[in-house]
C-alpha atoms as a PDB file:
ATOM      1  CA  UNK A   1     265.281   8.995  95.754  1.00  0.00           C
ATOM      2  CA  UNK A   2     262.689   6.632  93.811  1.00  0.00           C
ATOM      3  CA  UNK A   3     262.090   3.140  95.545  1.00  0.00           C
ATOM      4  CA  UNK A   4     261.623  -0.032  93.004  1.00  0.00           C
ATOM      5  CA  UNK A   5     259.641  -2.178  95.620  1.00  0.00           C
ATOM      6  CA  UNK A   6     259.725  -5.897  93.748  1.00  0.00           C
ATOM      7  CA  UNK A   7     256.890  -8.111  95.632  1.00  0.00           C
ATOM      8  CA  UNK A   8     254.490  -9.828  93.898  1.00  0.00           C
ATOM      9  CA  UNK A   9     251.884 -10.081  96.927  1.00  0.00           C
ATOM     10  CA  UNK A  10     249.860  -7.103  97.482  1.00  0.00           C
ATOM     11  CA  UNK A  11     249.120  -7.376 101.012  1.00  0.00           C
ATOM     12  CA  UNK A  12     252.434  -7.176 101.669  1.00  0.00           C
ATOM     13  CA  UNK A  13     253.009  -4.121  99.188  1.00  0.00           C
ATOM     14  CA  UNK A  14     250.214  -2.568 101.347  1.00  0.00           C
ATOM     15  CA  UNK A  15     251.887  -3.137 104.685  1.00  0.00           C
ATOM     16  CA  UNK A  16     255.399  -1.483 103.302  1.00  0.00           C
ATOM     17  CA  UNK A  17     253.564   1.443 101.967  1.00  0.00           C
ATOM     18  CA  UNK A  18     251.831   1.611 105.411  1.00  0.00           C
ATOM     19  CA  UNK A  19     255.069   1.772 107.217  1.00  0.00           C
ATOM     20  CA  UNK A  20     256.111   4.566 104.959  1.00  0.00           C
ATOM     21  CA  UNK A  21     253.407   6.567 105.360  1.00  0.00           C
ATOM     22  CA  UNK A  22     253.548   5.818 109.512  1.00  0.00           C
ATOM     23  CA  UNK A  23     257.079   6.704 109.443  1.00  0.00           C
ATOM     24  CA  UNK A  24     256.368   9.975 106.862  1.00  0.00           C
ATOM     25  CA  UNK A  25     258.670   8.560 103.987  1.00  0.00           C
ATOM     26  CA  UNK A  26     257.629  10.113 101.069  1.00  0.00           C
ATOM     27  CA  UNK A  27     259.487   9.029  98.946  1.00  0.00           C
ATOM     28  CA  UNK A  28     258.307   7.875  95.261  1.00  0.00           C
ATOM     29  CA  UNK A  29     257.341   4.236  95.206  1.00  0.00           C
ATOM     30  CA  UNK A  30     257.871   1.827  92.015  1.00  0.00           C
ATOM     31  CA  UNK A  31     256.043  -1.232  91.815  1.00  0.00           C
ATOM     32  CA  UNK A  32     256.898  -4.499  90.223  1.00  0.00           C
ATOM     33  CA  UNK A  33     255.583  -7.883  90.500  1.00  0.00           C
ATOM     34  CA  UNK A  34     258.506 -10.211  89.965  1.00  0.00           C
ATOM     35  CA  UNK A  35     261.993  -9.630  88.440  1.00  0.00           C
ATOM     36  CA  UNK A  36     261.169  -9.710  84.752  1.00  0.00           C
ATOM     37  CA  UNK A  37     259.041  -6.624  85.455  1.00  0.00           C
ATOM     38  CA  UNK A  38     261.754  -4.835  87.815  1.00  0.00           C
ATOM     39  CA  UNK A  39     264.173  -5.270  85.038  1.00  0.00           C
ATOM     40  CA  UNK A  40     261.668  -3.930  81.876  1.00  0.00           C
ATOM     41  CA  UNK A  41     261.733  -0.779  84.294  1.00  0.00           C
ATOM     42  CA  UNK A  42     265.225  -0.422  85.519  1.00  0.00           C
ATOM     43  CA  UNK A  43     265.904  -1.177  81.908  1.00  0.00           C
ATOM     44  CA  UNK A  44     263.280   1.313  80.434  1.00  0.00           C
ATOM     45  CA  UNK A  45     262.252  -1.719  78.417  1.00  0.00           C
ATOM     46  CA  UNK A  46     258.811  -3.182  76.657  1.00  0.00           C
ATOM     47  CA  UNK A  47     256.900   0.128  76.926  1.00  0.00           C
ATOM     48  CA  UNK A  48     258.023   0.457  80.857  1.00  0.00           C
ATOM     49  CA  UNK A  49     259.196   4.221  81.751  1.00  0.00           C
ATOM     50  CA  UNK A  50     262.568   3.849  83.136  1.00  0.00           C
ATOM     51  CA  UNK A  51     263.219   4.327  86.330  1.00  0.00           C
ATOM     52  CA  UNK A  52     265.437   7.415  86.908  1.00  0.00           C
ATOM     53  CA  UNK A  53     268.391   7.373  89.442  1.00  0.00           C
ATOM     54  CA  UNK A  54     268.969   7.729  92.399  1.00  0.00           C
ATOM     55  CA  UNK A  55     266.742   4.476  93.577  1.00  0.00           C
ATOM     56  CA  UNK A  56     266.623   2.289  96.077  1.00  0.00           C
ATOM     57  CA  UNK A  57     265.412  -1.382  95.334  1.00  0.00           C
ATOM     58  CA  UNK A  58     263.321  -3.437  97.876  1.00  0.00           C
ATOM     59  CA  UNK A  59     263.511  -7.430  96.481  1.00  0.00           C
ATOM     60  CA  UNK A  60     261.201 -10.050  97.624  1.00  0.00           C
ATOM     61  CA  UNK A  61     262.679 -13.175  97.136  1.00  0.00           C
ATOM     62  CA  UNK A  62     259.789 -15.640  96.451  1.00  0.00           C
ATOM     63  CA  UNK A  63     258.043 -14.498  92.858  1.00  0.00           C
ATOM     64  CA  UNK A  64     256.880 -16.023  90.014  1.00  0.00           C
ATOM     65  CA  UNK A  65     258.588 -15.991  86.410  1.00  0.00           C
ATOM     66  CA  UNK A  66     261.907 -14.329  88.065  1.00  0.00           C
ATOM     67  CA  UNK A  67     262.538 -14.535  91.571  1.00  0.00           C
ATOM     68  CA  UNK A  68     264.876 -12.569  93.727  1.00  0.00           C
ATOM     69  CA  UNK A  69     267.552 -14.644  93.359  1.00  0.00           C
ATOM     70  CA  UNK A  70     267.836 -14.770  89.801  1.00  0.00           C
ATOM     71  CA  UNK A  71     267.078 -11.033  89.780  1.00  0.00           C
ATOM     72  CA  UNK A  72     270.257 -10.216  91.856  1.00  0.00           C
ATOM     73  CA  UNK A  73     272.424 -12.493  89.401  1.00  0.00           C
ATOM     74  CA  UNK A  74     270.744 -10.142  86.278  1.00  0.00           C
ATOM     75  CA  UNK A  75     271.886  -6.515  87.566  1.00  0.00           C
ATOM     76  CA  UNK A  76     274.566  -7.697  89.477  1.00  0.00           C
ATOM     77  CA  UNK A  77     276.205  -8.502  85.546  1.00  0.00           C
ATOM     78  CA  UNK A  78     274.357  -5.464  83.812  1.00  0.00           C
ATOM     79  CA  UNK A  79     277.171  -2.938  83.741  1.00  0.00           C
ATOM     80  CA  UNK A  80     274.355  -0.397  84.642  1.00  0.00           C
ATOM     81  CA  UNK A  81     272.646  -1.982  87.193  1.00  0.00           C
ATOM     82  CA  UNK A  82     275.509  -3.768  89.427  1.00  0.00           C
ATOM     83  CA  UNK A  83     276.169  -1.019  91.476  1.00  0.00           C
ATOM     84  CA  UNK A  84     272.118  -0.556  92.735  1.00  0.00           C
ATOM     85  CA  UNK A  85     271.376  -1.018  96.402  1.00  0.00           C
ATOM     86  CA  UNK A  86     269.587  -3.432  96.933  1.00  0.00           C
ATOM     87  CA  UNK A  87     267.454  -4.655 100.417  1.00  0.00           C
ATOM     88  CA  UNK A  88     266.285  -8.311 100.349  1.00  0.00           C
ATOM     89  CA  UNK A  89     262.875  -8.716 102.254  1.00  0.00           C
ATOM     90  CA  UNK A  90     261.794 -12.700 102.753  1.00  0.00           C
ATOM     91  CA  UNK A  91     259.542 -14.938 104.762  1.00  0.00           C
ATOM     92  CA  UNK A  92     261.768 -17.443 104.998  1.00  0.00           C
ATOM     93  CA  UNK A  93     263.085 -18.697 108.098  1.00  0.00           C
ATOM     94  CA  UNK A  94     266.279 -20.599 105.871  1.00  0.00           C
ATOM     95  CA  UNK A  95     269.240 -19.457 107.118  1.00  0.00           C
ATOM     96  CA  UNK A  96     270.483 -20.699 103.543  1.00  0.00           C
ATOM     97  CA  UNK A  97     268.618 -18.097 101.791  1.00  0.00           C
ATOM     98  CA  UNK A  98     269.691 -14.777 103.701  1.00  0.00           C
ATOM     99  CA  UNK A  99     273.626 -16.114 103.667  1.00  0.00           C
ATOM    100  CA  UNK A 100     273.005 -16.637  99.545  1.00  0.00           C
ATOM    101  CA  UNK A 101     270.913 -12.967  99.524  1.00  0.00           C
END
């Protein structure tokens, strides 16, 4: 199973790979900065290999250009994309944005 991690700081892109490797995960990782980029590949769009199933998508929800939230509205209405699985990782201590997630 290929993993589409979306998270536009590296640091914190280090840390999951990290905790992969810890936990021996070996899975394939993905990487993509914000949603417009997660969606070029899940979409095999703008010179961006898609992304072949089965996958696993790990969403940050603060980004630039398209955060998690508005990513989650765009494949949750793409007949091809609605039924992905989708984990929601976030800094934020509002309980407002893990009830909307």
């Amino acid at each position: 199973m290929n993993i589409l991690l979306i998270e536009d700081d590296e640091i914190d892109v280090k840390a999951v790979k990290r905790a992969f490797r810890d936990l021996k995960i070996a899975n394939p990782i993905v990487e993509a900065i914000d949603g417009v980029e997660a969606l070029e590949i899940l979409r095999g769009e703008n010179g961006k290999e898609k992304l072949s199933q089965p996958y696993l998508i790990m969403l940050d929800l603060n980004m630039p250009r398209m955060g998690g939230f508005e990513f989650l509205k765009e494949i949750r209405k793409d007949p091809e994309l609605q039924r992905a699985i989708v984990f929601v990782m976030t800094t934020s201590a509002a309980e407002e944005d893990r009830v909307k997630a």
